[in-house]
C-alpha atoms as a PDB file:
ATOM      1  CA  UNK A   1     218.194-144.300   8.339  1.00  0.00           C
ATOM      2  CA  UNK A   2     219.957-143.230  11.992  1.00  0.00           C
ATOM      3  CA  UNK A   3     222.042-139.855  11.579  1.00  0.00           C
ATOM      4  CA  UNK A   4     224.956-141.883  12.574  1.00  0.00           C
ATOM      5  CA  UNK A   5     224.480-144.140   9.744  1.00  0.00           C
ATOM      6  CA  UNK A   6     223.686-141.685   7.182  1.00  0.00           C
ATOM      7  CA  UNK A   7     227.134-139.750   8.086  1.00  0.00           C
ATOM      8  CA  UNK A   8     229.010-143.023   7.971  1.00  0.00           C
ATOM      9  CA  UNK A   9     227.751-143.055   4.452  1.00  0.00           C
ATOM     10  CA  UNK A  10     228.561-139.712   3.440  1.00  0.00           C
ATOM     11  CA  UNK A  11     232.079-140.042   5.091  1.00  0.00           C
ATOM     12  CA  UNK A  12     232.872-143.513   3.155  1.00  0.00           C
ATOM     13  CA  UNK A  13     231.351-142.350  -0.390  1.00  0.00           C
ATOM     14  CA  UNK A  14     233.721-138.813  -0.048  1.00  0.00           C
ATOM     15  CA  UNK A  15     236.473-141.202   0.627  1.00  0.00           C
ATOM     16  CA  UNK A  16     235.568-142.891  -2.474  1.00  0.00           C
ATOM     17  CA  UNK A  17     235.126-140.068  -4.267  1.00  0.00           C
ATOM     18  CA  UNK A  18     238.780-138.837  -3.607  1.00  0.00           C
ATOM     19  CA  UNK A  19     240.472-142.079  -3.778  1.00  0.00           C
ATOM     20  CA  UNK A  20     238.815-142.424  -7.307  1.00  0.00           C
ATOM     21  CA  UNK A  21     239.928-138.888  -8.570  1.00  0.00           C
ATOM     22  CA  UNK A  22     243.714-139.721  -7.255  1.00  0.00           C
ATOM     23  CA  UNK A  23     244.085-143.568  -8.418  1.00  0.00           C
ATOM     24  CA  UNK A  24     241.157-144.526 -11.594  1.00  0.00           C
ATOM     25  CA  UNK A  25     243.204-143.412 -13.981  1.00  0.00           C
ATOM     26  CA  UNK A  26     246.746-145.147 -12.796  1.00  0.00           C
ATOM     27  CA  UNK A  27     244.773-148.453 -11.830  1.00  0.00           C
ATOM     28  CA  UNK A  28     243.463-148.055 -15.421  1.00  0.00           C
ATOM     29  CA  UNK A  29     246.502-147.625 -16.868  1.00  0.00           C
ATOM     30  CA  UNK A  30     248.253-151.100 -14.354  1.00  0.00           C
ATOM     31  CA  UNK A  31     245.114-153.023 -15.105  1.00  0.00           C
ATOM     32  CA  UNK A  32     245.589-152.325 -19.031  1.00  0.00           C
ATOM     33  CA  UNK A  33     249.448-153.689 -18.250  1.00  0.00           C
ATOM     34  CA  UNK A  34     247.678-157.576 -17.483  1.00  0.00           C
ATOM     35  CA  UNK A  35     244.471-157.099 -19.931  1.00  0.00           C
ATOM     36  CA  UNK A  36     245.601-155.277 -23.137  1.00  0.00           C
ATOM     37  CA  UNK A  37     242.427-153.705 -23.327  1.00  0.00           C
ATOM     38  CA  UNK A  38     241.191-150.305 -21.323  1.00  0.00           C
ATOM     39  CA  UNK A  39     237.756-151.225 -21.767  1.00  0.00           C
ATOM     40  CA  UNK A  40     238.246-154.661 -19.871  1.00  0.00           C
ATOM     41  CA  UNK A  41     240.939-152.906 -17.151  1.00  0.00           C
ATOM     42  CA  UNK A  42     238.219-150.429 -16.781  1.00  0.00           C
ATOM     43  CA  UNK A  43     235.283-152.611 -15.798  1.00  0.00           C
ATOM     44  CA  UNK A  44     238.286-154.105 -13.239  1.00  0.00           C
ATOM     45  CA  UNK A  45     239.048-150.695 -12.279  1.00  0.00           C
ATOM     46  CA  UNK A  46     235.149-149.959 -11.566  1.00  0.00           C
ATOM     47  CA  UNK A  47     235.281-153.349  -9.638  1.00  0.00           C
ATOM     48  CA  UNK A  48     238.351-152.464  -7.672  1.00  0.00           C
ATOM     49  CA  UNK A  49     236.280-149.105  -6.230  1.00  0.00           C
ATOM     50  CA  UNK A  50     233.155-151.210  -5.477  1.00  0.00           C
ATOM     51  CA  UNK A  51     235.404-153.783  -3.217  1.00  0.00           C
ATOM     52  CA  UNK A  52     236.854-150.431  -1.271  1.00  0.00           C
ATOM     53  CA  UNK A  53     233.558-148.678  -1.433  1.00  0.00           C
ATOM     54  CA  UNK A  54     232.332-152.692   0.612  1.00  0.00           C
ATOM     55  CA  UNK A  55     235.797-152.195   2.794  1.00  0.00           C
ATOM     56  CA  UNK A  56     236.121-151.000   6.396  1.00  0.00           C
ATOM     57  CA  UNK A  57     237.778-147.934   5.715  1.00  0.00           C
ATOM     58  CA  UNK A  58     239.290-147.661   9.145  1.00  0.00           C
ATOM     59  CA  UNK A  59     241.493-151.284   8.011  1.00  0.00           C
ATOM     60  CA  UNK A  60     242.304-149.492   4.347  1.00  0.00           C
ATOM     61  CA  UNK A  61     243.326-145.903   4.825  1.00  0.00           C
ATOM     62  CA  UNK A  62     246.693-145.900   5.675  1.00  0.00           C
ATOM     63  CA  UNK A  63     247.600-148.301   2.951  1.00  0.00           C
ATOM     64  CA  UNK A  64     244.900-147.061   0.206  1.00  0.00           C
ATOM     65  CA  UNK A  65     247.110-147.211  -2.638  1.00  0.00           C
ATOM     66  CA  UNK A  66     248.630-150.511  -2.007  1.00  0.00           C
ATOM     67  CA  UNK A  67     245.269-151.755  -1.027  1.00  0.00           C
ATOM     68  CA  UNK A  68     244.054-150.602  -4.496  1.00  0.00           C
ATOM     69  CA  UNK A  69     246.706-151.747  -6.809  1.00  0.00           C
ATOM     70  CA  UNK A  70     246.534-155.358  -5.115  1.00  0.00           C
ATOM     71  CA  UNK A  71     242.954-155.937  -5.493  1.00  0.00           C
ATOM     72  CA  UNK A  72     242.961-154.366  -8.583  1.00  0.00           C
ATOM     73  CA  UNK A  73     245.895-156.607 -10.178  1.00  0.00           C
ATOM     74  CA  UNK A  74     244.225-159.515  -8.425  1.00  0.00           C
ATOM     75  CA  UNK A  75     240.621-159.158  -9.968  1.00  0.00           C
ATOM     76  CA  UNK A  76     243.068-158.345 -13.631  1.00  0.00           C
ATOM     77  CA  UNK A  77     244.659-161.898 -13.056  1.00  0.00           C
ATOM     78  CA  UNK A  78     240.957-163.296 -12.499  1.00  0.00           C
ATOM     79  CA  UNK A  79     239.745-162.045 -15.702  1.00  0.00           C
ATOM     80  CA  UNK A  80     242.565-163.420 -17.293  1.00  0.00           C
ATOM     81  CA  UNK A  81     242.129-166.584 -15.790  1.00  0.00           C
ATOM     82  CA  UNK A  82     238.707-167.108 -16.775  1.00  0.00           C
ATOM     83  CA  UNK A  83     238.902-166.118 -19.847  1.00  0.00           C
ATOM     84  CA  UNK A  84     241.825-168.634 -21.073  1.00  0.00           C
ATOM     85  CA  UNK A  85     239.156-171.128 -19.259  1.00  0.00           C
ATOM     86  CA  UNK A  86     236.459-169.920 -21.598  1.00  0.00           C
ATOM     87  CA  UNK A  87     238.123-168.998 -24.629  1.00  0.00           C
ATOM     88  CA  UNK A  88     241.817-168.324 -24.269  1.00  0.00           C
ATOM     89  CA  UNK A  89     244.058-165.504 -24.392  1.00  0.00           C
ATOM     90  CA  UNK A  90     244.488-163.245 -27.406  1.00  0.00           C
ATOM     91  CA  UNK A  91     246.902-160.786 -27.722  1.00  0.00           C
ATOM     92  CA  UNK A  92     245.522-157.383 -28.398  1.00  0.00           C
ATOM     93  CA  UNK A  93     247.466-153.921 -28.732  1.00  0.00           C
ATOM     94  CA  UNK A  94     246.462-151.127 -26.545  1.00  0.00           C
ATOM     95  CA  UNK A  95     244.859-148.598 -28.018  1.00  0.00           C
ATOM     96  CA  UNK A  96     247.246-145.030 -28.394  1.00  0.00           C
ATOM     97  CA  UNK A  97     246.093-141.757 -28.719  1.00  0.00           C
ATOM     98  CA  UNK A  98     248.458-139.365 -30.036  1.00  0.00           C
ATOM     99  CA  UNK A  99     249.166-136.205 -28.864  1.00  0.00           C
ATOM    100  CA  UNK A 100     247.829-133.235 -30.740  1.00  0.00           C
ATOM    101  CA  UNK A 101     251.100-131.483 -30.606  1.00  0.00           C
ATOM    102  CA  UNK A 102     253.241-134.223 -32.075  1.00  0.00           C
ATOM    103  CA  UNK A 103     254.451-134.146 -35.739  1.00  0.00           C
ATOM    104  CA  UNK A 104     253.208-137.059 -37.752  1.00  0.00           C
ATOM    105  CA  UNK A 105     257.123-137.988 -37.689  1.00  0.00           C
ATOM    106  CA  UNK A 106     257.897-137.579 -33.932  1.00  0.00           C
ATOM    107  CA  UNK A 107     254.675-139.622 -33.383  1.00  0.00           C
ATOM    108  CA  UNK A 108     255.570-142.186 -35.726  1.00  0.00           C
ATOM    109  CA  UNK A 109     259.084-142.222 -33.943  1.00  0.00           C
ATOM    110  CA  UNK A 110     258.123-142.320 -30.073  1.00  0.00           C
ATOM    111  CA  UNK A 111     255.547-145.026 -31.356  1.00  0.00           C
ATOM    112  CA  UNK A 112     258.538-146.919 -32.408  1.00  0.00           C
ATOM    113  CA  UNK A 113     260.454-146.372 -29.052  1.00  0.00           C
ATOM    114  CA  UNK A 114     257.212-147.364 -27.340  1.00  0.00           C
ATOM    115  CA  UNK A 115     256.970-150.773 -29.176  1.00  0.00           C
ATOM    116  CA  UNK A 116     260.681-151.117 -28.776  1.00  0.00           C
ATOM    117  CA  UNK A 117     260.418-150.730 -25.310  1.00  0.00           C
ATOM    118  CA  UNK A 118     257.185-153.013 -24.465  1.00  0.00           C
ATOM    119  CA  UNK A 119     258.907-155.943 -27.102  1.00  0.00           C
ATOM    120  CA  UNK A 120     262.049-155.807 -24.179  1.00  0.00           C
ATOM    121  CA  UNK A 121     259.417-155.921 -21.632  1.00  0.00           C
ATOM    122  CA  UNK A 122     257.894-159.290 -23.067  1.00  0.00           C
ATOM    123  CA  UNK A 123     261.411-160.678 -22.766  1.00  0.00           C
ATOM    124  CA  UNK A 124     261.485-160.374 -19.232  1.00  0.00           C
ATOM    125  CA  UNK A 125     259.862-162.436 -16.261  1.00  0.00           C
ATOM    126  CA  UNK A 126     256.634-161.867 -15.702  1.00  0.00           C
ATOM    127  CA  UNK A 127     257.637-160.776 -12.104  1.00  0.00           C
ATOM    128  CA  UNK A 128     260.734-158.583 -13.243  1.00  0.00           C
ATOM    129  CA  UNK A 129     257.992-157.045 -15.663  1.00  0.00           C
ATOM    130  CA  UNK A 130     255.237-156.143 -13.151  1.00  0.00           C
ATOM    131  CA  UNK A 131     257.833-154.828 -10.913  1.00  0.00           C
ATOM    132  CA  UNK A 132     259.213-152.651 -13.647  1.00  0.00           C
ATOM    133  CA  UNK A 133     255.767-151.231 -14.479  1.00  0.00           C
ATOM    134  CA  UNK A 134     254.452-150.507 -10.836  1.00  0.00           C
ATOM    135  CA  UNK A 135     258.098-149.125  -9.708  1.00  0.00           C
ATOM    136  CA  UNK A 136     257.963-146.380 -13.550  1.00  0.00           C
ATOM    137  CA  UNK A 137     254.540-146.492 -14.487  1.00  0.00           C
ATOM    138  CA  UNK A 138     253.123-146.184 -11.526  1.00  0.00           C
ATOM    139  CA  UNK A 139     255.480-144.951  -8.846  1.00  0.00           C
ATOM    140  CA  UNK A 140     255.014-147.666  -6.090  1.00  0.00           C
ATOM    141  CA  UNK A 141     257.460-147.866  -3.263  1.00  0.00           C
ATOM    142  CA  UNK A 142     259.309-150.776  -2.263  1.00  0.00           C
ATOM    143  CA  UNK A 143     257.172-151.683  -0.069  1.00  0.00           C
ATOM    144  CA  UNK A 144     254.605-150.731  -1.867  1.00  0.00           C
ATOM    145  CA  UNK A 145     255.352-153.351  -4.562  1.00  0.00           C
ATOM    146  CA  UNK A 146     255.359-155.784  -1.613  1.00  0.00           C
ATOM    147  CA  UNK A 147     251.958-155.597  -0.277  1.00  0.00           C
ATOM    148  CA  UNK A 148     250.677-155.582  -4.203  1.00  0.00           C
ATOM    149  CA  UNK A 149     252.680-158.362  -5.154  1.00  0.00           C
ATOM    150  CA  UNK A 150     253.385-160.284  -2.107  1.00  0.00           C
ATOM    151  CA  UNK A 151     256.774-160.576  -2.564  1.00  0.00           C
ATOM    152  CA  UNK A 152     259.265-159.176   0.371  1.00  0.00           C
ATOM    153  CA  UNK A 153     261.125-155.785  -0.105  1.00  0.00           C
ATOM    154  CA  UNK A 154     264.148-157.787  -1.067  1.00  0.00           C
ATOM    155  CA  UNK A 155     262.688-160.120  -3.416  1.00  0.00           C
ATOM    156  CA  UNK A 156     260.977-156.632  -5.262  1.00  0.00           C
ATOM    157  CA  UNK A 157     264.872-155.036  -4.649  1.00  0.00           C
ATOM    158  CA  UNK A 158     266.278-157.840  -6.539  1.00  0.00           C
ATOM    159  CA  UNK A 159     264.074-158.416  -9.375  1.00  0.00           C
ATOM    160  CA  UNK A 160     263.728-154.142  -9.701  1.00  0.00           C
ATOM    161  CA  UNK A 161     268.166-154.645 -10.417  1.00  0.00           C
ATOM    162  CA  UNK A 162     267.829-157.156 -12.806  1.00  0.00           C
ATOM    163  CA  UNK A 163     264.949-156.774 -14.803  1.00  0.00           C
ATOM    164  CA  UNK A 164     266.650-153.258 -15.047  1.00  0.00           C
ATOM    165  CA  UNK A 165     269.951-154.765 -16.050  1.00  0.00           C
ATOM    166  CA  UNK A 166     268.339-157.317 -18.544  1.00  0.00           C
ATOM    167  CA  UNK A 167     266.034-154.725 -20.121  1.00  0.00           C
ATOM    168  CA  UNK A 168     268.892-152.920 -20.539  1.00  0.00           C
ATOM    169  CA  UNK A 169     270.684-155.393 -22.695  1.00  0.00           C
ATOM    170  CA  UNK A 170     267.214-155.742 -24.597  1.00  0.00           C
ATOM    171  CA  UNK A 171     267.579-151.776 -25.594  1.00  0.00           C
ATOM    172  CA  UNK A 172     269.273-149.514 -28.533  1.00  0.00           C
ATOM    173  CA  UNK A 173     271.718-147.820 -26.482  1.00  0.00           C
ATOM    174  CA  UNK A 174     270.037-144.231 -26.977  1.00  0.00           C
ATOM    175  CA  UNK A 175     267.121-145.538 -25.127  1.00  0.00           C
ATOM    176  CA  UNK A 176     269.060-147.202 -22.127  1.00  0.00           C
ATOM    177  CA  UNK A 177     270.264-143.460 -20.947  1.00  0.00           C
ATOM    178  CA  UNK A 178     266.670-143.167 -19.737  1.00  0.00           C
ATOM    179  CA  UNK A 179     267.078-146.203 -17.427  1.00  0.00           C
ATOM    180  CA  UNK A 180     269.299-144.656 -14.917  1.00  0.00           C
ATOM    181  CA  UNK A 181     269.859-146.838 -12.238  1.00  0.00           C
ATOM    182  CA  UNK A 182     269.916-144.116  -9.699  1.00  0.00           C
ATOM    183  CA  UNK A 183     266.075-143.819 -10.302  1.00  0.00           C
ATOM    184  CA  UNK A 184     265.619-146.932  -9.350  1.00  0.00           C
END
């Protein structure tokens, strides 16, 4: 292998390396939004760092994270795809671990505000939903959501305001003071 090669290499597998230790675990967690199972958003996860790992890294650095969450929610929707060809979807529930520090009680309790939470999440749009998740779950930008989703900075503006406002109606009113719009 030429020295120039074999420097290329090193330089693209340390990129790797650090855009793995900064985004595996929220592409994980986005992935597990579209597959309900970490195992499955995993593998997509793994496939995700292959196709960037494949990528010219010059064309992909200065919008890595976007660049990640879009093939990553694009290989998701593949999965899902081929699966409802093969077998069709079944609903499965993510798998919690509770925190070590958590009474029995307050576990039981933020499980309950969890569920409450995701069952006002199903209610919404599929679009108002993934726009939701990437803007709190993830901390995407505006724009950010655009280049994942496609959609323009408005479109992600508009449906950010009133999947807010509808989730908001969904909610017990003790869990709507975390929905300030403000932080949206």
């Amino acid at each position: 292998m030429a020295e120039g090669t074999e420097d290329t290499t090193i330089a693209r597998e340390e990129f790797v390396s650090a855009a793995l230790i900064e985004f595996e675990s929220p592409l994980i967690g986005y992935a597990t939004t579209f597959l309900h199972d970490v195992e499955r958003a995993r593998d997509v996860v793994q496939e995700t760092f292959i196709r960037l790992y494949e990528q010219d890294l010059d064309k992909v650095k200065g919008g890595l994270k976007a660049w990640l969450f879009t093939v990553c929610r694009n290989r998701a929707l593949d999965v899902i795809r081929k699966e409802r060809r093969i077998t069709g979807l079944e609903e499965e529930q993510m798998a919690r671990l509770p925190s070590q520090r958590r009474t029995p009680s307050e576990r039981a309790d933020l499980e309950e505000r969890i569920d409450q939470v995701h069952e006002a999440l199903k209610r919404l749009s599929d679009n108002q939903r993934e726009i939701i998740l990437l803007k709190f779950e993830q901390g995407l930008t505006y724009e950010e959501m655009s280049k994942v989703t496609g959609l323009s900075s408005g479109n992600v503006g508009f449906l950010l305001h009133t999947g807010l406002k509808r989730l908001r109606a969904f909610l017990p009113d003790d869990l709507v003071q975390n929905l300030n719009p403000q932080t949206a």
